[in-house]
C-alpha atoms as a PDB file:
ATOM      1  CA  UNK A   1     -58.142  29.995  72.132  1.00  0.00           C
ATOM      2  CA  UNK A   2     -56.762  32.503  69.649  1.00  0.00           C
ATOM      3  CA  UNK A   3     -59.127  31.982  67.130  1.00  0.00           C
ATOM      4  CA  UNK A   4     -61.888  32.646  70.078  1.00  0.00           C
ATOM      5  CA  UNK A   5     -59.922  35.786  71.145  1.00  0.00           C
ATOM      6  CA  UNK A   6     -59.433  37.441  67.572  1.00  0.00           C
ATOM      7  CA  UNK A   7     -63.158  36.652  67.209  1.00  0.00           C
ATOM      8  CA  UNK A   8     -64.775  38.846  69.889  1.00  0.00           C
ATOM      9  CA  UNK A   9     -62.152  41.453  68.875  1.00  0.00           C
ATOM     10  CA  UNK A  10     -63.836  41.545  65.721  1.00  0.00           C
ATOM     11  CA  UNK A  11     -67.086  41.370  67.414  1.00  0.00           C
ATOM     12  CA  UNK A  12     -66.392  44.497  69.923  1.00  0.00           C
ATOM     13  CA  UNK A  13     -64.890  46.733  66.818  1.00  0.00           C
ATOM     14  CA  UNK A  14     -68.072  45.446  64.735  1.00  0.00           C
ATOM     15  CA  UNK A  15     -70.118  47.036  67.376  1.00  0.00           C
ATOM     16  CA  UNK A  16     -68.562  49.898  67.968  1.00  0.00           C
ATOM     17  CA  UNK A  17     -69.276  50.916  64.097  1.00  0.00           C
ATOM     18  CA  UNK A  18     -72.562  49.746  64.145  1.00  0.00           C
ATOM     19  CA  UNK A  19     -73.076  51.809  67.262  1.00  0.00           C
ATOM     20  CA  UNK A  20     -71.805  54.791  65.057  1.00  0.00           C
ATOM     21  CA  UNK A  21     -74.930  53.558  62.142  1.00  0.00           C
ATOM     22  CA  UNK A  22     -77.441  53.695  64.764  1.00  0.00           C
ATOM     23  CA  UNK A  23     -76.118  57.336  66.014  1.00  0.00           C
ATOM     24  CA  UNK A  24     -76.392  58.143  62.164  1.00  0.00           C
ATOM     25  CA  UNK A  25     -79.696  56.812  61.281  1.00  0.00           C
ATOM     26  CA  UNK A  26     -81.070  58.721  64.276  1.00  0.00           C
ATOM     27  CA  UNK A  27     -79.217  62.014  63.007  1.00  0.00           C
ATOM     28  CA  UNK A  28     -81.137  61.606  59.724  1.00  0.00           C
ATOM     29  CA  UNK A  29     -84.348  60.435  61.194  1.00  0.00           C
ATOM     30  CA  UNK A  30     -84.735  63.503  62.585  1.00  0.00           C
ATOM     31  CA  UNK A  31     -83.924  65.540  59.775  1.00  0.00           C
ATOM     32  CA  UNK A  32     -86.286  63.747  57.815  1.00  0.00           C
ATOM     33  CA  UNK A  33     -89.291  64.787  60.031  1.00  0.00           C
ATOM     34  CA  UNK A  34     -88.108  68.129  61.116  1.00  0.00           C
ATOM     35  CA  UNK A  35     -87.487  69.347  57.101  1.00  0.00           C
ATOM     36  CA  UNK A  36     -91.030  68.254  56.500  1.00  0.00           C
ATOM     37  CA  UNK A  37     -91.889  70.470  59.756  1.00  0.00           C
ATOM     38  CA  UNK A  38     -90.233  73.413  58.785  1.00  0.00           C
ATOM     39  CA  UNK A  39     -91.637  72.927  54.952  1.00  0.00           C
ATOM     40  CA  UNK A  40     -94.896  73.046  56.187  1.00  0.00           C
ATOM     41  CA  UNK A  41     -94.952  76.347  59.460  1.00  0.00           C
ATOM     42  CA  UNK A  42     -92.321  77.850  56.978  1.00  0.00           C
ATOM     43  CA  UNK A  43     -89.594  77.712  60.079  1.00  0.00           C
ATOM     44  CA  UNK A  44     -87.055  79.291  58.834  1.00  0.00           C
ATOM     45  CA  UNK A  45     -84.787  79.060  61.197  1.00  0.00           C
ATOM     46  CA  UNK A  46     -85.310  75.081  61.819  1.00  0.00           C
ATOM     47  CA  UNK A  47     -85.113  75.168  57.833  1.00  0.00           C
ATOM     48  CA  UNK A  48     -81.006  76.854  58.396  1.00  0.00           C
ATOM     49  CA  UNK A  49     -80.485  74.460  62.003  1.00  0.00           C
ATOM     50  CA  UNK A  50     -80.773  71.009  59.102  1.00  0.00           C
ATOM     51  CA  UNK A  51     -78.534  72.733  56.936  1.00  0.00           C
ATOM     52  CA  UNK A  52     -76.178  72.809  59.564  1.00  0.00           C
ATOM     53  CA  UNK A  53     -76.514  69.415  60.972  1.00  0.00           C
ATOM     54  CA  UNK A  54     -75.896  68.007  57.718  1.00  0.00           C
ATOM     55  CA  UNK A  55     -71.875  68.217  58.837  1.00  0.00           C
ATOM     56  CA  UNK A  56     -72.350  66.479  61.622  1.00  0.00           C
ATOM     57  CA  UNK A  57     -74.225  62.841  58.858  1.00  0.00           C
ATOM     58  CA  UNK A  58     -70.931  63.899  56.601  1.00  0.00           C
ATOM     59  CA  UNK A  59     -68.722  63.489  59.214  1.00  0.00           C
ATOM     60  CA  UNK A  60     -70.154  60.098  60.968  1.00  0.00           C
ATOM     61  CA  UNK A  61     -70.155  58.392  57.605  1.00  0.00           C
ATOM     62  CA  UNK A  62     -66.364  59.312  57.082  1.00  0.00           C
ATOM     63  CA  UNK A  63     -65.571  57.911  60.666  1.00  0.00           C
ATOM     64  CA  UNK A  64     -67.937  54.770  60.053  1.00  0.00           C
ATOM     65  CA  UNK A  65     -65.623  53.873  56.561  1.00  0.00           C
ATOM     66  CA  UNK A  66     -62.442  54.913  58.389  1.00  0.00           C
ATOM     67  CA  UNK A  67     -63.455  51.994  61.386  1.00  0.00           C
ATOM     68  CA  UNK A  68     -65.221  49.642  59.155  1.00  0.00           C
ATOM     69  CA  UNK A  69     -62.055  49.594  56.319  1.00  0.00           C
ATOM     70  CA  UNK A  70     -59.437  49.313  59.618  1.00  0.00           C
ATOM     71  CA  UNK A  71     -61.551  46.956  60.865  1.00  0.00           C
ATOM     72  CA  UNK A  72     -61.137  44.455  57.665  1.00  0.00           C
ATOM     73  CA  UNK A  73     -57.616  45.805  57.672  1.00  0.00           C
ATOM     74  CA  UNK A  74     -56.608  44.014  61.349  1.00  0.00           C
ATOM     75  CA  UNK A  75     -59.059  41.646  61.438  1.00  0.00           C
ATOM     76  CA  UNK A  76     -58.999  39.873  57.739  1.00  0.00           C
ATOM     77  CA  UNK A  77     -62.274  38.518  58.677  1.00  0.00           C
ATOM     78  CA  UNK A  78     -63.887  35.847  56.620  1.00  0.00           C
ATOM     79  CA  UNK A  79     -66.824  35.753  54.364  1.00  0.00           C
ATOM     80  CA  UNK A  80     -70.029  36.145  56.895  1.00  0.00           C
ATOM     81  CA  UNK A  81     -67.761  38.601  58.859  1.00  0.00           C
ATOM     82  CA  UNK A  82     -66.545  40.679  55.556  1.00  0.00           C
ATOM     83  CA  UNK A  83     -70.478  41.120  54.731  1.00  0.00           C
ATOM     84  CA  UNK A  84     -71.320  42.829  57.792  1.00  0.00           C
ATOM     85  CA  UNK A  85     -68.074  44.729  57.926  1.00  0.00           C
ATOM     86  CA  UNK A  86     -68.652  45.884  54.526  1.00  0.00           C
ATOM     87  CA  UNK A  87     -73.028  46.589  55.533  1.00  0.00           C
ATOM     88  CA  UNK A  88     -72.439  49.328  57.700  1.00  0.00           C
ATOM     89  CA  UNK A  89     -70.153  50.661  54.521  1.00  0.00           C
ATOM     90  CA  UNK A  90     -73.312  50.335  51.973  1.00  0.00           C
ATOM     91  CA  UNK A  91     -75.704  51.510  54.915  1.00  0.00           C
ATOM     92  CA  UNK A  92     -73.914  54.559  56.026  1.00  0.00           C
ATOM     93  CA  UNK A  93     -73.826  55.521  52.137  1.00  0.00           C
ATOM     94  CA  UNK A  94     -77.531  55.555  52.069  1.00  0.00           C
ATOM     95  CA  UNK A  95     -77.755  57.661  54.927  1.00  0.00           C
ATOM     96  CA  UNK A  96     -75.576  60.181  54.174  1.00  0.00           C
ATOM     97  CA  UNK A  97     -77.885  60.745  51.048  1.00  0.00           C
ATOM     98  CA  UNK A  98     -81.169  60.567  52.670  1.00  0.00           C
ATOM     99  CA  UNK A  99     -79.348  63.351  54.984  1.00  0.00           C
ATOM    100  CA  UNK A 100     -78.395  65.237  51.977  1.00  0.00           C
ATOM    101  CA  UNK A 101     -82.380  64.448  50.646  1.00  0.00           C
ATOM    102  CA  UNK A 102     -83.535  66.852  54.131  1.00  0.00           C
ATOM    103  CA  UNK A 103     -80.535  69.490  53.746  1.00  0.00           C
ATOM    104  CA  UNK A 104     -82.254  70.370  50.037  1.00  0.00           C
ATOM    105  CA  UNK A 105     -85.655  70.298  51.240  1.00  0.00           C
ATOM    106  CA  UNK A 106     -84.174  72.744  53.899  1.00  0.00           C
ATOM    107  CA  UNK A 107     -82.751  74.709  51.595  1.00  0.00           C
ATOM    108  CA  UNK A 108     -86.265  74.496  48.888  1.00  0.00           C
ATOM    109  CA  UNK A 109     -87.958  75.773  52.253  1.00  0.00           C
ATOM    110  CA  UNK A 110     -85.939  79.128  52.045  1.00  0.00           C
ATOM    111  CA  UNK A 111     -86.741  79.718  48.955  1.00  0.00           C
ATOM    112  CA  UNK A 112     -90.622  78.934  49.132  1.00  0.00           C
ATOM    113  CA  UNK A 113     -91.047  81.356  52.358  1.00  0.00           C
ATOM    114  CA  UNK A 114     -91.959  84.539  50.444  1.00  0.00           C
ATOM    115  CA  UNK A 115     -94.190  82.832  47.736  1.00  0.00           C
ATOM    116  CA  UNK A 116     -97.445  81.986  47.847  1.00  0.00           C
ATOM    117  CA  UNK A 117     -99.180  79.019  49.862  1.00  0.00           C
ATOM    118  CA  UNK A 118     -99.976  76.060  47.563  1.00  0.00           C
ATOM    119  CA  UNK A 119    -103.074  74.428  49.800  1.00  0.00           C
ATOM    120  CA  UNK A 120    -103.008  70.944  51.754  1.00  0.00           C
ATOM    121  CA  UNK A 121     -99.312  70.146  49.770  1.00  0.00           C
ATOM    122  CA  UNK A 122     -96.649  70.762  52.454  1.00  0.00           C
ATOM    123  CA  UNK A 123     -99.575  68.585  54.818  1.00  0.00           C
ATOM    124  CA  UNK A 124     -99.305  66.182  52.322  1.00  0.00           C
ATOM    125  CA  UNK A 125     -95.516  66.675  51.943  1.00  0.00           C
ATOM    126  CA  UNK A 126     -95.231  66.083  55.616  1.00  0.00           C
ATOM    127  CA  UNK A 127     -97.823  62.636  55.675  1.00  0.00           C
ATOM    128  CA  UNK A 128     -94.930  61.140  53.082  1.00  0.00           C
ATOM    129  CA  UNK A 129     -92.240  61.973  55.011  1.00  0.00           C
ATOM    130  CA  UNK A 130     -93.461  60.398  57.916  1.00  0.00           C
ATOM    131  CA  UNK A 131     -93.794  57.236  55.754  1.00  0.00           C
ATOM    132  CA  UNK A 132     -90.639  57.634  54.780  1.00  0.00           C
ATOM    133  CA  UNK A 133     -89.387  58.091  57.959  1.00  0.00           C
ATOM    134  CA  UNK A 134     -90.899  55.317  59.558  1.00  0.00           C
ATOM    135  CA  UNK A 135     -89.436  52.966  56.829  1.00  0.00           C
ATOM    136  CA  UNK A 136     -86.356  54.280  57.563  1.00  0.00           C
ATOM    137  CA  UNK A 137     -86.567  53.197  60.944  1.00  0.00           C
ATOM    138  CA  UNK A 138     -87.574  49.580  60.232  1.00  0.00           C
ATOM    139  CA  UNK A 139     -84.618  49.004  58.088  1.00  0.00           C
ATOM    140  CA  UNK A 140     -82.175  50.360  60.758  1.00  0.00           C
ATOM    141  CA  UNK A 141     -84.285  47.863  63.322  1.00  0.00           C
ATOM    142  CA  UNK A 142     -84.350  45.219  60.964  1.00  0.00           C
ATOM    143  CA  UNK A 143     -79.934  46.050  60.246  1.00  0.00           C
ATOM    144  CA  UNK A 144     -79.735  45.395  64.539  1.00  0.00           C
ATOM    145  CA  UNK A 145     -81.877  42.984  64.927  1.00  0.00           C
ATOM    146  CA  UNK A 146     -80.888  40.601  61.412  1.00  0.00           C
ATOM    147  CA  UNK A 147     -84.875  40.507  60.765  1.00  0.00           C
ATOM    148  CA  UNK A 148     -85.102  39.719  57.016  1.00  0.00           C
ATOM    149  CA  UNK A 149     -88.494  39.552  57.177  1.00  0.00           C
ATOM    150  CA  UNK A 150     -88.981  43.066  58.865  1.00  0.00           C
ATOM    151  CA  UNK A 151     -86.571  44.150  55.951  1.00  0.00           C
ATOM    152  CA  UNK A 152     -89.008  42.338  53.863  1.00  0.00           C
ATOM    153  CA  UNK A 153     -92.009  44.372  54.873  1.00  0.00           C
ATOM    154  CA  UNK A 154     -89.894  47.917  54.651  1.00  0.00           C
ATOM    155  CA  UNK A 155     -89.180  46.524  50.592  1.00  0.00           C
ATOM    156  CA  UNK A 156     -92.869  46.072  50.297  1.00  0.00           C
ATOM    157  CA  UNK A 157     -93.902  49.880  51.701  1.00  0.00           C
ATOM    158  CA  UNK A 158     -91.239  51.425  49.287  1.00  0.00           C
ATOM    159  CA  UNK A 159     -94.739  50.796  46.429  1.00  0.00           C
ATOM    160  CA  UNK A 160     -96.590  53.235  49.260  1.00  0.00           C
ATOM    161  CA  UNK A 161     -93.954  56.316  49.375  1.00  0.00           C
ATOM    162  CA  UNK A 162     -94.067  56.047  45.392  1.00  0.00           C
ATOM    163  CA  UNK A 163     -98.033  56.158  45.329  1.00  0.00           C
ATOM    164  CA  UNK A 164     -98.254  59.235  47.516  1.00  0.00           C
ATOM    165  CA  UNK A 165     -94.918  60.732  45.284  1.00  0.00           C
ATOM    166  CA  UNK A 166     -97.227  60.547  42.064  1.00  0.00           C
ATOM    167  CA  UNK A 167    -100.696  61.892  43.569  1.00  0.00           C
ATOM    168  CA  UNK A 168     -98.858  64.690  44.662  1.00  0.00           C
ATOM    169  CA  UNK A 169     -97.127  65.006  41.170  1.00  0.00           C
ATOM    170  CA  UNK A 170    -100.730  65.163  39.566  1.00  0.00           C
ATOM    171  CA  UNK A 171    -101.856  67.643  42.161  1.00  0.00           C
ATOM    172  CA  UNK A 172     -99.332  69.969  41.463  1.00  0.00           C
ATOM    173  CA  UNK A 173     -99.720  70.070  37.907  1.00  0.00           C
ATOM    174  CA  UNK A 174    -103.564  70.963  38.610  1.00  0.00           C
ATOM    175  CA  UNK A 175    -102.331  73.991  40.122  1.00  0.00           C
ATOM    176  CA  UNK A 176    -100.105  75.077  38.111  1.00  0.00           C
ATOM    177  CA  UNK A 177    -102.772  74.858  34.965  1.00  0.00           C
ATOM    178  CA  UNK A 178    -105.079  76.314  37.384  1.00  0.00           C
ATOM    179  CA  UNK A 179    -103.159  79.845  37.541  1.00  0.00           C
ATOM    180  CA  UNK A 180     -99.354  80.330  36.210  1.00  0.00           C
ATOM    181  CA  UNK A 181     -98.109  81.995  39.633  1.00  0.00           C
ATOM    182  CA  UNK A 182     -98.362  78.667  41.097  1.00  0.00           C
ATOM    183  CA  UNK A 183     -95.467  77.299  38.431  1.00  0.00           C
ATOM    184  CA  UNK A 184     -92.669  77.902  40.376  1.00  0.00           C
ATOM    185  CA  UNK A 185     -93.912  76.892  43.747  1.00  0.00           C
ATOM    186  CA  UNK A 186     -95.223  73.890  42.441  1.00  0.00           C
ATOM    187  CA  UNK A 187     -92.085  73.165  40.738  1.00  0.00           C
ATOM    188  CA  UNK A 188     -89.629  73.528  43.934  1.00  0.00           C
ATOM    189  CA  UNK A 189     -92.497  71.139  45.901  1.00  0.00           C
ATOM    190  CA  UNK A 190     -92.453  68.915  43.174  1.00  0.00           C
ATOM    191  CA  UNK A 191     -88.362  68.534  44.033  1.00  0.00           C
ATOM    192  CA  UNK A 192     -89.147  68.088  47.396  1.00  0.00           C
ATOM    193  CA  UNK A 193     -92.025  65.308  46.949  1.00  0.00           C
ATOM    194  CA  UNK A 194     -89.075  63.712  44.565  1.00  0.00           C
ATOM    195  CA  UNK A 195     -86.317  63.592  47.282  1.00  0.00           C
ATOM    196  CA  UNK A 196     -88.596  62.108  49.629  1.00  0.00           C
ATOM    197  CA  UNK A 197     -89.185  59.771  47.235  1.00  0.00           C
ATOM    198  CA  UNK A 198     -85.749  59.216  46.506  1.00  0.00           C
ATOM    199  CA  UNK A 199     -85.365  58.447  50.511  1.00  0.00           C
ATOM    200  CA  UNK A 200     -87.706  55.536  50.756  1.00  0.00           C
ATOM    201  CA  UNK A 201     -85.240  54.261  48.056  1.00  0.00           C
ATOM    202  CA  UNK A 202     -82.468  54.284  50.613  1.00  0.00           C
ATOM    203  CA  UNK A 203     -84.565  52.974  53.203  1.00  0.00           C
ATOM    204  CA  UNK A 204     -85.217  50.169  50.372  1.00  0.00           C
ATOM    205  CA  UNK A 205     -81.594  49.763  50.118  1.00  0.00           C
ATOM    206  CA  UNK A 206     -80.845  49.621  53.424  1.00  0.00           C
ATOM    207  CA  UNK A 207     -83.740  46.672  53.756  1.00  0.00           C
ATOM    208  CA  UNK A 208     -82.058  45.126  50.551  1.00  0.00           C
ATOM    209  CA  UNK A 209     -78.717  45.066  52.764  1.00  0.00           C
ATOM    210  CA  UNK A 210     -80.070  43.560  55.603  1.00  0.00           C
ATOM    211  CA  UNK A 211     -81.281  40.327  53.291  1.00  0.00           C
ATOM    212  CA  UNK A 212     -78.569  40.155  51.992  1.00  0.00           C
ATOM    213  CA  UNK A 213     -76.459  40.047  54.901  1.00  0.00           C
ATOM    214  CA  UNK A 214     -78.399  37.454  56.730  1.00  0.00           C
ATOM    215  CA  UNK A 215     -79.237  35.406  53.944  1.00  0.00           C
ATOM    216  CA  UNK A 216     -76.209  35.507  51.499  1.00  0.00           C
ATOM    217  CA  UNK A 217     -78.224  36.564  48.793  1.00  0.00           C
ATOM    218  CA  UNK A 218     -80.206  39.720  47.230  1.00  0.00           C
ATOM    219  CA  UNK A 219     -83.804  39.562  46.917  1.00  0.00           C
ATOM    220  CA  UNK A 220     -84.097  38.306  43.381  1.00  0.00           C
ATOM    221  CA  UNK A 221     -87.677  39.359  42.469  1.00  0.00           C
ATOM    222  CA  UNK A 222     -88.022  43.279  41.388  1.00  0.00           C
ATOM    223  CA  UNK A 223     -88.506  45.849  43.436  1.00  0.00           C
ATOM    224  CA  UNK A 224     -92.788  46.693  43.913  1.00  0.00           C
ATOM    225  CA  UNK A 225     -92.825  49.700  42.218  1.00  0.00           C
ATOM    226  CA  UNK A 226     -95.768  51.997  41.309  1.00  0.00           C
ATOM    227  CA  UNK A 227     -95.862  53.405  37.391  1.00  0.00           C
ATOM    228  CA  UNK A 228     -93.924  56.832  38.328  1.00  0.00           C
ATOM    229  CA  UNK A 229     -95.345  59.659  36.530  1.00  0.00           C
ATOM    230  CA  UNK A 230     -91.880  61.131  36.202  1.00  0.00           C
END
């Protein structure tokens, strides 16, 4: 009876944290998509608003390790238990960078709204973001539901985000051999196209997590990966 009662402590805390992931993953779902909004109207002021949410990802992943490391502190929980309590560690890590990913496209955005328009490549910009996002979102689905094989499929779409990363690379550098005033531009999108890319890595983390967690093991075989330019 003890043993039954210490268990759905450890359950309720458990989801009480994970509760806190979810409320994070939406937080930076959002700022994914809106950073690739303001990128491409040039909204300035939605460009500042992500800066200023970024506090608010910070400060959910320090509660989420505060809960998940008392959590293993009271509840010494055993192996299976220890892996999730130690996910929504790994997972809220990921976040918080994929948060920090939008915050610098935010802050590219500022700098890019007095220079000239580059054509089709905040569009484009925005198309990979929404990939991203929606990867994003199948990882944190997949974490909920213990899918491994929707986890899987996000793994597989990380080859996607890298494809579009690495047209866009070659477009800009067409422009910028085109006409030199399109150097700097190009260069601060080309930053932008790379932390997007950088985010479908999380998202591939997070997917990598969710294996792992239900099956006790990390995927062995590599990554799918295109041939990055850069």
């Amino acid at each position: 009876m003890m043993s039954e009662h210490i268990l759905s402590a450890f359950d309720r805390d458990l989801e009480a944290v994970q509760a806190l992931v979810v409320k994070m993953g939406g937080l930076v779902e959002e700022q994914i998509l809106e950073s690739a909004r303001a990128l491409e109207v040039r909204d300035l002021e939605l460009a500042e608003q992500i800066r200023a949410r970024d506090r608010a990802v910070d400060e959910l992943e320090e509660k989420i390790n505060e809960e998940a490391a008392r959590l293993i502190a009271l509840r010494a929980p055993a192996a299976r238990d220890l892996r999730m309590a130690l996910s929504v560690i790994k997972i809220s890590a990921s976040l918080e960078r994929v948060g920090d990913y939008a915050k610098n496209i935010a802050k590219r955005t500022q700098v890019l709204s007095d220079g000239p328009q580059i054509s089709g490549t905040a569009t484009a910009i925005r198309r990979m973001a929404g990939t991203t996002e929606a990867m994003l979102k199948d990882a944190l689905d997949a974490y909920i539901q213990r899918d491994p094989k929707l986890a899987a499929d996000v793994r597989e779409r990380d080859l996607e985000v890298d494809q579009m990363y690495n047209a866009l690379f070659r477009e800009f550098l067409t422009y910028m051999m085109e006409d030199p005033r399109n150097i700097t531009p190009c260069m601060h999108l080309h930053f932008i196209a790379k932390n997007i890319e950088r985010m479908g890595d999380h998202a591939t983390t997070i997917a990598e997590q969710v294996i792992y967690l239900v099956t006790g093991e990390m995927p062995e075989d590599a990554r799918p990966k295109s041939s990055s330019v850069m």
